[in-house]
PDB file of N, CA and C in Angstrom:
ATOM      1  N   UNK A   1     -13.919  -5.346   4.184  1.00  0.00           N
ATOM      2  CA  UNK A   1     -13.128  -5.793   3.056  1.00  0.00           C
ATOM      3  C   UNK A   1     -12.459  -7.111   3.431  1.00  0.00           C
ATOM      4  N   UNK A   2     -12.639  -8.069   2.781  1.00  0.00           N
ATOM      5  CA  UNK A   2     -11.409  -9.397   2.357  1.00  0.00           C
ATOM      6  C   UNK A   2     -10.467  -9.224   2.458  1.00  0.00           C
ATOM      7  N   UNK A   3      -9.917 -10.059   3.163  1.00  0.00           N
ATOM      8  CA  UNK A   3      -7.980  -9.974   3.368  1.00  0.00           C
ATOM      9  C   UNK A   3      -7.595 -10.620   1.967  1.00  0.00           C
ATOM     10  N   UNK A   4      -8.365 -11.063   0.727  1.00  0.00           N
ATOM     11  CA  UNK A   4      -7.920 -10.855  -0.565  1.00  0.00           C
ATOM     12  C   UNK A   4      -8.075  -9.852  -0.792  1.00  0.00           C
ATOM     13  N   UNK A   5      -9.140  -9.058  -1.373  1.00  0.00           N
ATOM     14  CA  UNK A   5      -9.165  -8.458  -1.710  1.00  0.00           C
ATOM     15  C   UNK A   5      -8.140  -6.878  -1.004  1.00  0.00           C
ATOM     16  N   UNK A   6      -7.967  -6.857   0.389  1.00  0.00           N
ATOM     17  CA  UNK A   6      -7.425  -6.317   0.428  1.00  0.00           C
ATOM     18  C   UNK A   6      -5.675  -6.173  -0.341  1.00  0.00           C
ATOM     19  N   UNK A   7      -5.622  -8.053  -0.461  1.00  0.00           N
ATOM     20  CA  UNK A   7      -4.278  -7.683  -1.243  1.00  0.00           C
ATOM     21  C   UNK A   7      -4.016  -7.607  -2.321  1.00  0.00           C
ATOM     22  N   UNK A   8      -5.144  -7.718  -2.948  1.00  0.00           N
ATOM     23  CA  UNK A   8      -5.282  -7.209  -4.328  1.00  0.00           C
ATOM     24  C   UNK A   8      -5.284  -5.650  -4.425  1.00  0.00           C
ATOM     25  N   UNK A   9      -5.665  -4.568  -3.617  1.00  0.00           N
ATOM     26  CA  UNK A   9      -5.702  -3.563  -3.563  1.00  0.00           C
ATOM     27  C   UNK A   9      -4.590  -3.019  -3.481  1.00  0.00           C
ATOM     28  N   UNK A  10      -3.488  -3.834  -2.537  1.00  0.00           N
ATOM     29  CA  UNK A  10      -2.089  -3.154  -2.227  1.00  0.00           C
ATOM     30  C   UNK A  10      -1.306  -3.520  -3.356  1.00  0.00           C
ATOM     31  N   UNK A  11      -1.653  -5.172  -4.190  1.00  0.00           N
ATOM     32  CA  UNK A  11      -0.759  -5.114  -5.135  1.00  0.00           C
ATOM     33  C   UNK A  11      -1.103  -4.089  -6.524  1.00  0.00           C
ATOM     34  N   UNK A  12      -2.088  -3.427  -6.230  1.00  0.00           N
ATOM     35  CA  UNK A  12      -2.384  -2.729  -7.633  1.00  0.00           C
ATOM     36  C   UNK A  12      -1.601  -1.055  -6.743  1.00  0.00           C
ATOM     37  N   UNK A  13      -1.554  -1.384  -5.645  1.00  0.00           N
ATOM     38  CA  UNK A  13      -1.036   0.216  -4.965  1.00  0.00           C
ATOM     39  C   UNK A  13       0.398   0.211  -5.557  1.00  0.00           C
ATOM     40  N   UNK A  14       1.069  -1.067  -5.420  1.00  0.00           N
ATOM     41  CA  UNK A  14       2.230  -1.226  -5.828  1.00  0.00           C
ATOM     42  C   UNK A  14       3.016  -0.897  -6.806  1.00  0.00           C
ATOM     43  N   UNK A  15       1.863  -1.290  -8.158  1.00  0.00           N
ATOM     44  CA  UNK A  15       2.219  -1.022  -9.580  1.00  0.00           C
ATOM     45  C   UNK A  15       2.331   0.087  -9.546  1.00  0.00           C
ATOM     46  N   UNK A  16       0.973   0.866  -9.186  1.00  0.00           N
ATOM     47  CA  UNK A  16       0.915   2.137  -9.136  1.00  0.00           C
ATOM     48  C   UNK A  16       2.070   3.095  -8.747  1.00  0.00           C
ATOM     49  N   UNK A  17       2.680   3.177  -7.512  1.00  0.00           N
ATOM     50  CA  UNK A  17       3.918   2.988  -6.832  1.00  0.00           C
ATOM     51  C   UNK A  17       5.076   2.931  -8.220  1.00  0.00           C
ATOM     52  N   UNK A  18       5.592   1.578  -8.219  1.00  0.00           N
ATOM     53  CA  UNK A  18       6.162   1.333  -9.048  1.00  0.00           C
ATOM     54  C   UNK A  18       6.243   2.090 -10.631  1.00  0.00           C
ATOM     55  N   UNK A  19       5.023   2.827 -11.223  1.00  0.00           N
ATOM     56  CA  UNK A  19       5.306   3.253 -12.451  1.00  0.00           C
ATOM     57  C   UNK A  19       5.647   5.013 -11.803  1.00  0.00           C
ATOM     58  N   UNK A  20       5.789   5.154 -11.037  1.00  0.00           N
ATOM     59  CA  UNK A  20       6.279   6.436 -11.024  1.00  0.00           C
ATOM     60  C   UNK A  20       7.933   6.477 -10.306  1.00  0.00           C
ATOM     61  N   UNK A  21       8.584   6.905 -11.096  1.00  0.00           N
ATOM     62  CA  UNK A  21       9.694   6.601 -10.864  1.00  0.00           C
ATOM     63  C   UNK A  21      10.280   7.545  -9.286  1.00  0.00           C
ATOM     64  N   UNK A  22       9.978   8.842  -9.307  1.00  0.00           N
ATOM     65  CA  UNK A  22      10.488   9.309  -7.786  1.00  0.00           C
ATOM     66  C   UNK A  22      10.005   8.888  -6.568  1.00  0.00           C
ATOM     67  N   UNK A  23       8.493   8.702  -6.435  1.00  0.00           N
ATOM     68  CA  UNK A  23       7.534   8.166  -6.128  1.00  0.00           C
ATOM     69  C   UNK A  23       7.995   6.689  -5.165  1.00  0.00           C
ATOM     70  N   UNK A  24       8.656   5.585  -6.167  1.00  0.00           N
ATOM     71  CA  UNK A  24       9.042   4.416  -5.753  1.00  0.00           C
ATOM     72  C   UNK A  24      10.203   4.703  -5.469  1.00  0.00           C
ATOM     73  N   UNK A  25      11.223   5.198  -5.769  1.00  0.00           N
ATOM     74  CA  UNK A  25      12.109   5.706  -4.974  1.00  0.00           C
ATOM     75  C   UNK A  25      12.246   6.096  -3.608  1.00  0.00           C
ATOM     76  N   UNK A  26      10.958   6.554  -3.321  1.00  0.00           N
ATOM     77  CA  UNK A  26      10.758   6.872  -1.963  1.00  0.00           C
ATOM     78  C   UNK A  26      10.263   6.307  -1.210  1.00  0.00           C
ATOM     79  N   UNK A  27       9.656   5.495  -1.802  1.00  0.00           N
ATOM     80  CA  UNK A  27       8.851   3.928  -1.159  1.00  0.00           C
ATOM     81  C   UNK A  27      10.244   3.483  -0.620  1.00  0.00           C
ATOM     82  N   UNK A  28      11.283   2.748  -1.509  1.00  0.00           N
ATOM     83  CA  UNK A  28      11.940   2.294  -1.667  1.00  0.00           C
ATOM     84  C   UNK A  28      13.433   2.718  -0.645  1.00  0.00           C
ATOM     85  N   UNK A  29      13.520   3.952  -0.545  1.00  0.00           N
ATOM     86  CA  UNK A  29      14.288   4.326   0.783  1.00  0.00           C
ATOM     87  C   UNK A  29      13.595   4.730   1.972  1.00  0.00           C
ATOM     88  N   UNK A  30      12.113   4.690   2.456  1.00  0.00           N
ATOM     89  CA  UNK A  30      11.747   4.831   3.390  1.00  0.00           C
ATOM     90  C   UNK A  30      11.478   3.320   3.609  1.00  0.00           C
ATOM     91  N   UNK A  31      11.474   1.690   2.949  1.00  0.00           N
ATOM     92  CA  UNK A  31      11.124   0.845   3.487  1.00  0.00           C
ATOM     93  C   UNK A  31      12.580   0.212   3.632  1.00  0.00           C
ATOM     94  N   UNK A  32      13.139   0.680   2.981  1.00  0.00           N
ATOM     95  CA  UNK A  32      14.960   0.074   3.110  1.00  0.00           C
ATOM     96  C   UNK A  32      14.926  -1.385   2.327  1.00  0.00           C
ATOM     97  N   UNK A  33      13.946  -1.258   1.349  1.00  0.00           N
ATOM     98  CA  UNK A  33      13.727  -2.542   0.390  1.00  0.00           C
ATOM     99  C   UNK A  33      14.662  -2.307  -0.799  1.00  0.00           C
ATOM    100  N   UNK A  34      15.019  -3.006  -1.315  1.00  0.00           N
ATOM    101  CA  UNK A  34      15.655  -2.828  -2.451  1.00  0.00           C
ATOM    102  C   UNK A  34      14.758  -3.758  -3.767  1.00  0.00           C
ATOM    103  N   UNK A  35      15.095  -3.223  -4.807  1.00  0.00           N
ATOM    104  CA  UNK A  35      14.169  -4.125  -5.961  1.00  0.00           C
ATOM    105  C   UNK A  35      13.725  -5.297  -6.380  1.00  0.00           C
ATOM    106  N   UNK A  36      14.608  -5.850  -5.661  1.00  0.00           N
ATOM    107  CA  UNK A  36      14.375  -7.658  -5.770  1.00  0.00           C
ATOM    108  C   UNK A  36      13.823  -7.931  -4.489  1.00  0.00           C
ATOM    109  N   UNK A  37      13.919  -7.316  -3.330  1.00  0.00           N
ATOM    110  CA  UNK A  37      13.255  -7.585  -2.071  1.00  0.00           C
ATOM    111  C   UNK A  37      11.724  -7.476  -2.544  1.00  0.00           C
ATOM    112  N   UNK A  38      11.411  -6.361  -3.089  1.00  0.00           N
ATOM    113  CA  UNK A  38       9.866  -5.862  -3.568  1.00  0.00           C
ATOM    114  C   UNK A  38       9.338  -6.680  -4.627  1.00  0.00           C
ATOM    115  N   UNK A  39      10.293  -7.578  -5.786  1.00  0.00           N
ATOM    116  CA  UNK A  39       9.478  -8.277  -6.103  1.00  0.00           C
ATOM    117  C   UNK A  39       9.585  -9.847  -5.339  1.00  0.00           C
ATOM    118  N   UNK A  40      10.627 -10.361  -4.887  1.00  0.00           N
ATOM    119  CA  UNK A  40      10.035 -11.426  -3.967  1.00  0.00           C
ATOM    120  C   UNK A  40       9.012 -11.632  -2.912  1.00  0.00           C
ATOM    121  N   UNK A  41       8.668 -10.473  -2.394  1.00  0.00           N
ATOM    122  CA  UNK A  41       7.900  -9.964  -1.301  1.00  0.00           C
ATOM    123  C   UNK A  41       6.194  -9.243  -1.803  1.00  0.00           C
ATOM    124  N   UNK A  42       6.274  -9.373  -2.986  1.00  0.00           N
ATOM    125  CA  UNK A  42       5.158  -9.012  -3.678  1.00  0.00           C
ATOM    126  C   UNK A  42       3.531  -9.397  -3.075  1.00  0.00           C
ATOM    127  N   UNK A  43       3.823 -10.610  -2.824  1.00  0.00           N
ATOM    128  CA  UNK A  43       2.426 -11.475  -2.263  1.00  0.00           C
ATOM    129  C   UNK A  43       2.873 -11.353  -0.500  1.00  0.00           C
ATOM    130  N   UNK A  44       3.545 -11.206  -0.064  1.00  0.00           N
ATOM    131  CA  UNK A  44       3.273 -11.041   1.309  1.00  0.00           C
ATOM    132  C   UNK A  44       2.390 -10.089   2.264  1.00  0.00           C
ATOM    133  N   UNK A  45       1.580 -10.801   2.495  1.00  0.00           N
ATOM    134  CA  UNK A  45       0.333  -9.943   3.175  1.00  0.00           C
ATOM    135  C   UNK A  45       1.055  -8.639   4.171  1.00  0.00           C
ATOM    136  N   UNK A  46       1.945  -9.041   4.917  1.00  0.00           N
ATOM    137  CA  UNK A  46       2.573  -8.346   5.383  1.00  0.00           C
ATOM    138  C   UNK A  46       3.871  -6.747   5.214  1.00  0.00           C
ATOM    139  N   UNK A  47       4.292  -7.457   3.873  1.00  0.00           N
ATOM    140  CA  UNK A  47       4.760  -6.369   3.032  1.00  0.00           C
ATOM    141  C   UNK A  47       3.570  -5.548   2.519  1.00  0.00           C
ATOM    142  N   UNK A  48       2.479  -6.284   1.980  1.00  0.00           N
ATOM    143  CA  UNK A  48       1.816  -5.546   1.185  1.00  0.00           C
ATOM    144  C   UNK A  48       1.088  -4.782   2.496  1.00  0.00           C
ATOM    145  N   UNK A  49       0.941  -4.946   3.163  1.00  0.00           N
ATOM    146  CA  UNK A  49       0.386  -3.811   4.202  1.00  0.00           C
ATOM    147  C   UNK A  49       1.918  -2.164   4.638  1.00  0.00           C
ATOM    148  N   UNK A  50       3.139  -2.679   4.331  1.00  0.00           N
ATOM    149  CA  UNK A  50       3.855  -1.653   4.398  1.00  0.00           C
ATOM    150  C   UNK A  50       3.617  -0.843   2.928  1.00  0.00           C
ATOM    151  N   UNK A  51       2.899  -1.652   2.368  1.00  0.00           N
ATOM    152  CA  UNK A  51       2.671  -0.335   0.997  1.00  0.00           C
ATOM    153  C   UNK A  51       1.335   0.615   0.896  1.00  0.00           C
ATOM    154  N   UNK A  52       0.465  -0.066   1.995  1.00  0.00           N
ATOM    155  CA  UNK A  52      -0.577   0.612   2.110  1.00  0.00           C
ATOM    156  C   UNK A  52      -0.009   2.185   3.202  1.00  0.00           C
ATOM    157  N   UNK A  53       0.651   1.441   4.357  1.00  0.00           N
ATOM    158  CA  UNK A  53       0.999   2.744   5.068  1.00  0.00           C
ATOM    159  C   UNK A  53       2.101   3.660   4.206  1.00  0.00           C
ATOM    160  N   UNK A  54       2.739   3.461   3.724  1.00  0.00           N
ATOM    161  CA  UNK A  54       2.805   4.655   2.900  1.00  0.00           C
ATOM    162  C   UNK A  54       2.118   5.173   1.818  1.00  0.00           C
ATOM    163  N   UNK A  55       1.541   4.948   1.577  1.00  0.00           N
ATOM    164  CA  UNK A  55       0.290   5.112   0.382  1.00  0.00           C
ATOM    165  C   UNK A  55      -0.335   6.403   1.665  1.00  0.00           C
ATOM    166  N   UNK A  56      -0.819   5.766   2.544  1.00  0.00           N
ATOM    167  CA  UNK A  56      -1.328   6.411   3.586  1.00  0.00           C
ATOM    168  C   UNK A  56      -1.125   7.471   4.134  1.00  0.00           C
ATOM    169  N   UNK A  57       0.433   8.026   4.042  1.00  0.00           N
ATOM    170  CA  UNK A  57       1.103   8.861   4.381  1.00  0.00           C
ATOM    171  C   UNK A  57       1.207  10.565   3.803  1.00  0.00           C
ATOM    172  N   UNK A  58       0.200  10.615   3.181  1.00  0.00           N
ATOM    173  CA  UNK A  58      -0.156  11.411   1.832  1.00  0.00           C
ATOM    174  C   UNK A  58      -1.348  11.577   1.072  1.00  0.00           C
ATOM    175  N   UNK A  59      -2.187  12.699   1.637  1.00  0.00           N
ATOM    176  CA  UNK A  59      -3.411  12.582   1.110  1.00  0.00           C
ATOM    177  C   UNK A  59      -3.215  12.773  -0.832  1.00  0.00           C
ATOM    178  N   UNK A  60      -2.536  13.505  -1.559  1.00  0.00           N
ATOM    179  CA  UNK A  60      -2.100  13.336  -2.832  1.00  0.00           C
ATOM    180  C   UNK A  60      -2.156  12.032  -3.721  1.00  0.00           C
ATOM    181  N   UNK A  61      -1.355  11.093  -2.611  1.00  0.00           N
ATOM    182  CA  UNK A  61      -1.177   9.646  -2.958  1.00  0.00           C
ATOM    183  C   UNK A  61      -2.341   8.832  -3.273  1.00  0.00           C
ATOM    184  N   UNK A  62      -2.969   9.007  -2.089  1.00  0.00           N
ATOM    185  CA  UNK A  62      -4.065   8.458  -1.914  1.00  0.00           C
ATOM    186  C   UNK A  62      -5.347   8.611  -3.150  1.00  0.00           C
ATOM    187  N   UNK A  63      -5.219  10.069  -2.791  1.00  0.00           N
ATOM    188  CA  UNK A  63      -6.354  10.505  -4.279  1.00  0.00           C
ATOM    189  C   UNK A  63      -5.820   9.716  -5.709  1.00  0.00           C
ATOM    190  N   UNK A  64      -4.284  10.184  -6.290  1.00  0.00           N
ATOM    191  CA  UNK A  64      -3.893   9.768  -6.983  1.00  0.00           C
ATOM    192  C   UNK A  64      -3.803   8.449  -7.685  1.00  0.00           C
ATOM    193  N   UNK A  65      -4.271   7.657  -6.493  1.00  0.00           N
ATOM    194  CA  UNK A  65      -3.823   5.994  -6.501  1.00  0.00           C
ATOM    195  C   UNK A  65      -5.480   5.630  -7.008  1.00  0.00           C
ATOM    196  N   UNK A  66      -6.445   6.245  -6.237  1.00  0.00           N
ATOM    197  CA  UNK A  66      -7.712   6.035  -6.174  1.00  0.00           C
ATOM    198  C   UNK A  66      -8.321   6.216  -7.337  1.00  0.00           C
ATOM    199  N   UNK A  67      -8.018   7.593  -7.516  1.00  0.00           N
ATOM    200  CA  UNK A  67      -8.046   8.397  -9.072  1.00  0.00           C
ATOM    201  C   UNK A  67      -7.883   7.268  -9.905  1.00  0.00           C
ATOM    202  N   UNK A  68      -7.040   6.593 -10.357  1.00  0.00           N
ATOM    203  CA  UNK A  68      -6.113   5.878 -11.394  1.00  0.00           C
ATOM    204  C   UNK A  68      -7.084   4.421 -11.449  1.00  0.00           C
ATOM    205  N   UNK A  69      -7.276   4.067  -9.926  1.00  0.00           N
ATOM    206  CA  UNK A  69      -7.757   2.447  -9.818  1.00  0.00           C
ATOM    207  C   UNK A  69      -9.431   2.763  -9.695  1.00  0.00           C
ATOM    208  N   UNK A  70     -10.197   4.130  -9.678  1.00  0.00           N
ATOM    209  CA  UNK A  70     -11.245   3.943  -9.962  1.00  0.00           C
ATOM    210  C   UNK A  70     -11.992   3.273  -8.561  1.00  0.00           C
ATOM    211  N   UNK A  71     -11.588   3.769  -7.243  1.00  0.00           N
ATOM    212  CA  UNK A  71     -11.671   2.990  -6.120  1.00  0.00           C
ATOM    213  C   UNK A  71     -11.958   4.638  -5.002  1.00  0.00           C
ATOM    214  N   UNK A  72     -12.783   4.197  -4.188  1.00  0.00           N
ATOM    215  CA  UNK A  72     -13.290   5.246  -3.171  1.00  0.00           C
ATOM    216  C   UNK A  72     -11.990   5.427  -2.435  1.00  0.00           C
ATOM    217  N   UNK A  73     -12.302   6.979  -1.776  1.00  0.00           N
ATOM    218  CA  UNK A  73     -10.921   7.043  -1.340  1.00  0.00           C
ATOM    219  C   UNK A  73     -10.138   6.303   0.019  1.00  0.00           C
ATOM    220  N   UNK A  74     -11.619   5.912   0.507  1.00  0.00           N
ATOM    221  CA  UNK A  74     -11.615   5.744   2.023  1.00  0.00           C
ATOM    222  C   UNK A  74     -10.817   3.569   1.445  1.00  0.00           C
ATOM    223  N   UNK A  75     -10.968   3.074   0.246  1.00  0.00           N
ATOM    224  CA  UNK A  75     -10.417   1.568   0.113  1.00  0.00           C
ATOM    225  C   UNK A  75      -8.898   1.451   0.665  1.00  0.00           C
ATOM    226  N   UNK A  76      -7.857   2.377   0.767  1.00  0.00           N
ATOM    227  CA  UNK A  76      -7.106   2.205   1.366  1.00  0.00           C
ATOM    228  C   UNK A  76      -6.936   1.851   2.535  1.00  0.00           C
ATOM    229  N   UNK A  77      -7.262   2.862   3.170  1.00  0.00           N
ATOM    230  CA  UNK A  77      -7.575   2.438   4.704  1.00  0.00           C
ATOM    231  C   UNK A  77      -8.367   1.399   5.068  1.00  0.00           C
ATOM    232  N   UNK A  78      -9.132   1.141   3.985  1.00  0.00           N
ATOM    233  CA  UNK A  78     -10.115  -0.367   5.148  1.00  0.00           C
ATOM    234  C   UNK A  78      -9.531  -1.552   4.474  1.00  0.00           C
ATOM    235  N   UNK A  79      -8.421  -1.105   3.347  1.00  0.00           N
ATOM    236  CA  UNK A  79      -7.792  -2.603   2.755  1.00  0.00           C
ATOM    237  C   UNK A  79      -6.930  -2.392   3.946  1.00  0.00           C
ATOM    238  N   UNK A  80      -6.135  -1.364   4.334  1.00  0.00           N
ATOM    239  CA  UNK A  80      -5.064  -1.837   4.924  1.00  0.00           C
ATOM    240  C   UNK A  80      -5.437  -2.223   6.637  1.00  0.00           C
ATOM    241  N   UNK A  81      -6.467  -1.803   6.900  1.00  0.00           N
ATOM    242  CA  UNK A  81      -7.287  -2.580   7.892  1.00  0.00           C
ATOM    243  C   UNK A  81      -7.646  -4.094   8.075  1.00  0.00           C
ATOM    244  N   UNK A  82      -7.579  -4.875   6.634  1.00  0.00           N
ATOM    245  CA  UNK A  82      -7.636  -5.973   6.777  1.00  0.00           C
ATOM    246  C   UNK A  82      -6.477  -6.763   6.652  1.00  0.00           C
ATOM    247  N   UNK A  83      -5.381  -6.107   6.582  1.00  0.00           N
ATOM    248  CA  UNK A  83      -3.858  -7.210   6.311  1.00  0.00           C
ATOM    249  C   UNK A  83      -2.857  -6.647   7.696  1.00  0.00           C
ATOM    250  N   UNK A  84      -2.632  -7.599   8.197  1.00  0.00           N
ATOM    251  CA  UNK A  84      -1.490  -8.007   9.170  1.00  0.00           C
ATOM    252  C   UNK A  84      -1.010  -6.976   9.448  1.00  0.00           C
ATOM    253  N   UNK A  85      -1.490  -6.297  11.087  1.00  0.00           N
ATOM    254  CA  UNK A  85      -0.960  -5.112  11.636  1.00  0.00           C
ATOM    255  C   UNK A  85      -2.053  -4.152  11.213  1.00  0.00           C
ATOM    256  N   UNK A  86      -2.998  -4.224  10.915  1.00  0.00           N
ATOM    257  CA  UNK A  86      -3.591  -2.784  10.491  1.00  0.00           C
ATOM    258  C   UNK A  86      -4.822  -2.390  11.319  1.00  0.00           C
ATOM    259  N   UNK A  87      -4.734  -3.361  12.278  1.00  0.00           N
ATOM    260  CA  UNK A  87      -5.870  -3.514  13.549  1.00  0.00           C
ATOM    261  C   UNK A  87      -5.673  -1.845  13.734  1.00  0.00           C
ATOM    262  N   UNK A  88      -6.673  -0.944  14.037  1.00  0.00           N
ATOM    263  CA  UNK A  88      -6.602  -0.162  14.864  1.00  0.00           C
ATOM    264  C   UNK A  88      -6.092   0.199  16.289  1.00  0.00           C
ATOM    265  N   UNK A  89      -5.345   1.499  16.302  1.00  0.00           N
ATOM    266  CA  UNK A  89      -4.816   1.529  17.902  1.00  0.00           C
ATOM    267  C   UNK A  89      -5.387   2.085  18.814  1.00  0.00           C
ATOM    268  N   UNK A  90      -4.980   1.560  20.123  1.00  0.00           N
ATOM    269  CA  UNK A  90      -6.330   2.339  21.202  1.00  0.00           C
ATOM    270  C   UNK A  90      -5.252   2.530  21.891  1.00  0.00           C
ATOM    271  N   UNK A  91      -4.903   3.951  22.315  1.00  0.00           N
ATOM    272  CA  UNK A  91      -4.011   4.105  22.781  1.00  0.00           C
ATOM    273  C   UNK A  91      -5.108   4.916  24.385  1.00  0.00           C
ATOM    274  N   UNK A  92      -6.005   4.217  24.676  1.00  0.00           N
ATOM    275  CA  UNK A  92      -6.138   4.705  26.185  1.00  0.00           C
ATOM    276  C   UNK A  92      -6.550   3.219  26.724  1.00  0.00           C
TER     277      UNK A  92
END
């Protein structure tokens, strides 16, 4: 995947995110963002990769998000593979 396209993926994770109101709430106190942080920060490759890991955090989400955008389930993970930090870890 494109590091556009990957951020096209996170900004549609976002909306997604965003129209559910408890949902972004929880985005929203687990990233310690507040509402104007999230929309100034909208295009940052780097933010938009903190919306993939929580997206991530939740197989529900994931389906849900996928479900909605019409996107395989596995596009999360290889969008958020392509934006800043999402390198895989090798922890040996």
């Amino acid at each position: 995947m494109t590091r556009s396209a990957a951020e096209t993926l996170a900004v549609q994770a976002l909306g997604w995110l965003a129209a559910d109101d408890e949902l972004f709430g929880s985005f929203l106190g687990s990233t310690g963002a507040g509402v104007d942080e999230v929309r100034a920060r909208a295009a940052d490759p780097e933010f938009l990769g903190s919306v993939l890991d929580f997206l991530l955090m939740d197989d529900a989400w994931i389906t849900g998000f996928c479900d909605a955008a019409g996107l395989r389930y596995d596009a999360p993970m290889r969008a958020r593979a392509a934006l800043p930090g999402g390198d895989a870890m090798h922890w040996t």
